[in-house]
Protein backbone atom coordinates (compact mmCIF):
# COMPACT_ATOMS: atom_id res chain seq x y z
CA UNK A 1 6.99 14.40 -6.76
CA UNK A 2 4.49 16.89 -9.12
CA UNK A 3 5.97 14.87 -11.85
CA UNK A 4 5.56 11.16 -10.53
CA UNK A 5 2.12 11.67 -9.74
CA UNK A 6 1.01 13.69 -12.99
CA UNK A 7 0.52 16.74 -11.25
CA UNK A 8 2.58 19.25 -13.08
CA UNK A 9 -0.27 20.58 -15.59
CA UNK A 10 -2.52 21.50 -12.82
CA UNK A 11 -0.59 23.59 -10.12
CA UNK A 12 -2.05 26.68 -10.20
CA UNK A 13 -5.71 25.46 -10.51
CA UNK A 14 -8.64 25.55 -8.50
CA UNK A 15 -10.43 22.60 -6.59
CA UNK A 16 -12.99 23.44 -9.13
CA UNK A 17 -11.38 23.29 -11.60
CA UNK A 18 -9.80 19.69 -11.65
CA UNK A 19 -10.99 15.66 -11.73
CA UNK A 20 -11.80 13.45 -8.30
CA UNK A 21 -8.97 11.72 -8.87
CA UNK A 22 -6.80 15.26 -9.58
CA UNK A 23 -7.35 15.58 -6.02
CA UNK A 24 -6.63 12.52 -4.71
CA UNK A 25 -3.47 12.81 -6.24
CA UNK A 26 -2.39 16.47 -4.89
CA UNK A 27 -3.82 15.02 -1.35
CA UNK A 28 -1.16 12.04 -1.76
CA UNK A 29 1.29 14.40 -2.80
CA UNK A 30 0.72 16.90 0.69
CA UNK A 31 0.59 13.90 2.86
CA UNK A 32 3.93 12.72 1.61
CA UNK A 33 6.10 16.28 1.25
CA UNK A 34 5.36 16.10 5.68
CA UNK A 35 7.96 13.04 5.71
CA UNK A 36 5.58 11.24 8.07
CA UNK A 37 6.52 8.38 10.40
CA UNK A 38 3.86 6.30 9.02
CA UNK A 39 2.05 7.09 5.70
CA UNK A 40 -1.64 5.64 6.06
CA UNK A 41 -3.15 5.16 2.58
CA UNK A 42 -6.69 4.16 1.97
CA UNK A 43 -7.52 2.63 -1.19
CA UNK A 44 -5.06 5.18 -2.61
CA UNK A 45 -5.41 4.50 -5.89
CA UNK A 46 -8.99 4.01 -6.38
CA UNK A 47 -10.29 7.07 -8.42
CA UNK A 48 -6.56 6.95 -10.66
CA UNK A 49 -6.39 4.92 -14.21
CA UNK A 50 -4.04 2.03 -14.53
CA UNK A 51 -0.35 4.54 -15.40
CA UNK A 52 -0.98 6.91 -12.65
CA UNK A 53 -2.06 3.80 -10.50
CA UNK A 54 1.49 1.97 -11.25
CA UNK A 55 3.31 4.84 -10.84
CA UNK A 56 2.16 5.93 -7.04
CA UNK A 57 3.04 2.46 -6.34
CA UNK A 58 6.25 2.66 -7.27
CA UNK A 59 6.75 6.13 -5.44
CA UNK A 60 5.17 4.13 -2.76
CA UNK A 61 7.89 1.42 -3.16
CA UNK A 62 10.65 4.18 -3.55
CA UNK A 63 9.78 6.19 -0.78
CA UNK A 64 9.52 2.44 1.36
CA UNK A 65 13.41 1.74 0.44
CA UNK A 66 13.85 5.00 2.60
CA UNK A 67 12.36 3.61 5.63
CA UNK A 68 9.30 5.05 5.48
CA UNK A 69 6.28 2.51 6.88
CA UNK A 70 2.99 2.27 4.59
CA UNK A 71 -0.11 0.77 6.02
CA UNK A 72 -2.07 0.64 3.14
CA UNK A 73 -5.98 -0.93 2.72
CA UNK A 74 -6.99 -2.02 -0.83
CA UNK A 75 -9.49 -4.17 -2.40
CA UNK A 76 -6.90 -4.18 -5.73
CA UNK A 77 -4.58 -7.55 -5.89
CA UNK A 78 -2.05 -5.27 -8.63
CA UNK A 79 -1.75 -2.70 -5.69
CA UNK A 80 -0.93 -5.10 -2.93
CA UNK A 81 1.39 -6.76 -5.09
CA UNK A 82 3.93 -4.09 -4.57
CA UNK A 83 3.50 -5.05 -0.62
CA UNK A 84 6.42 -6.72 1.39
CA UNK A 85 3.80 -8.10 3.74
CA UNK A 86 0.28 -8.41 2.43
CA UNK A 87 -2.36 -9.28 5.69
CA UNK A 88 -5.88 -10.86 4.19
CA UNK A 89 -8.95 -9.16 6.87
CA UNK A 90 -12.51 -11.74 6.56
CA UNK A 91 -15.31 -10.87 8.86
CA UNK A 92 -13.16 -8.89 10.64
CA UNK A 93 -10.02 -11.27 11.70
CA UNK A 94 -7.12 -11.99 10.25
CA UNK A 95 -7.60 -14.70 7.59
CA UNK A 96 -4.09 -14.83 5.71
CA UNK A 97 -0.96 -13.51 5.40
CA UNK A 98 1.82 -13.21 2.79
CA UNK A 99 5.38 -12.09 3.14
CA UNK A 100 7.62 -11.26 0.26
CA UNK A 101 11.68 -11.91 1.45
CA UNK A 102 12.37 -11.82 4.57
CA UNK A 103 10.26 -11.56 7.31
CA UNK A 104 11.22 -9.78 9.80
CA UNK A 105 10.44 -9.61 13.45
């Protein structure tokens, strides 16, 4: 997982030490090594450039193919492109929704 997310140069450093989005990416990195039930990721990719961007989402999309459920919020349309089931939110109700395959019950 260091190595998917880019984290392998910066083990053994300090929260001082490293970038905002460093951080975000060793927090994504402890909340998935628990094996959670549901992984709840807000805007998870919002302080990462574009490479380490695409490649939590396809961890994301990897780690979804093992049954894990991600609810996920983003404003980014590349992000929720790697969604099976995107759900559109304006002023607060459900506006839209998109499925990709199946959808399932």
């Amino acid at each position: 997982m260091t190595v998917q997310l880019h984290l392998e140069g910066f083990l053994n450093k300090y929260p001082s030490e490293i970038s905002g989005g460093q951080k975000q990416r060793i927090a994504i990195a402890r909340a998935l090594v628990t094996k959670p039930t549901i992984l709840l990721a807000d805007e998870p990719t919002g302080a990462l450039d574009s490479k380490t961007s695409k490649a939590l989402m396809m961890l994301f999309q990897e780690i979804h193919q093992l049954e894990q459920t991600i609810l996920m919020v983003t404003h980014s349309n590349i992000d929720a492109s790697y969604a099976e089931r995107v759900i559109f939110i304006k002023d607060g109700r459900l506006y839209h929704e998109i499925y990709r395959g199946e959808k399932v019950n």
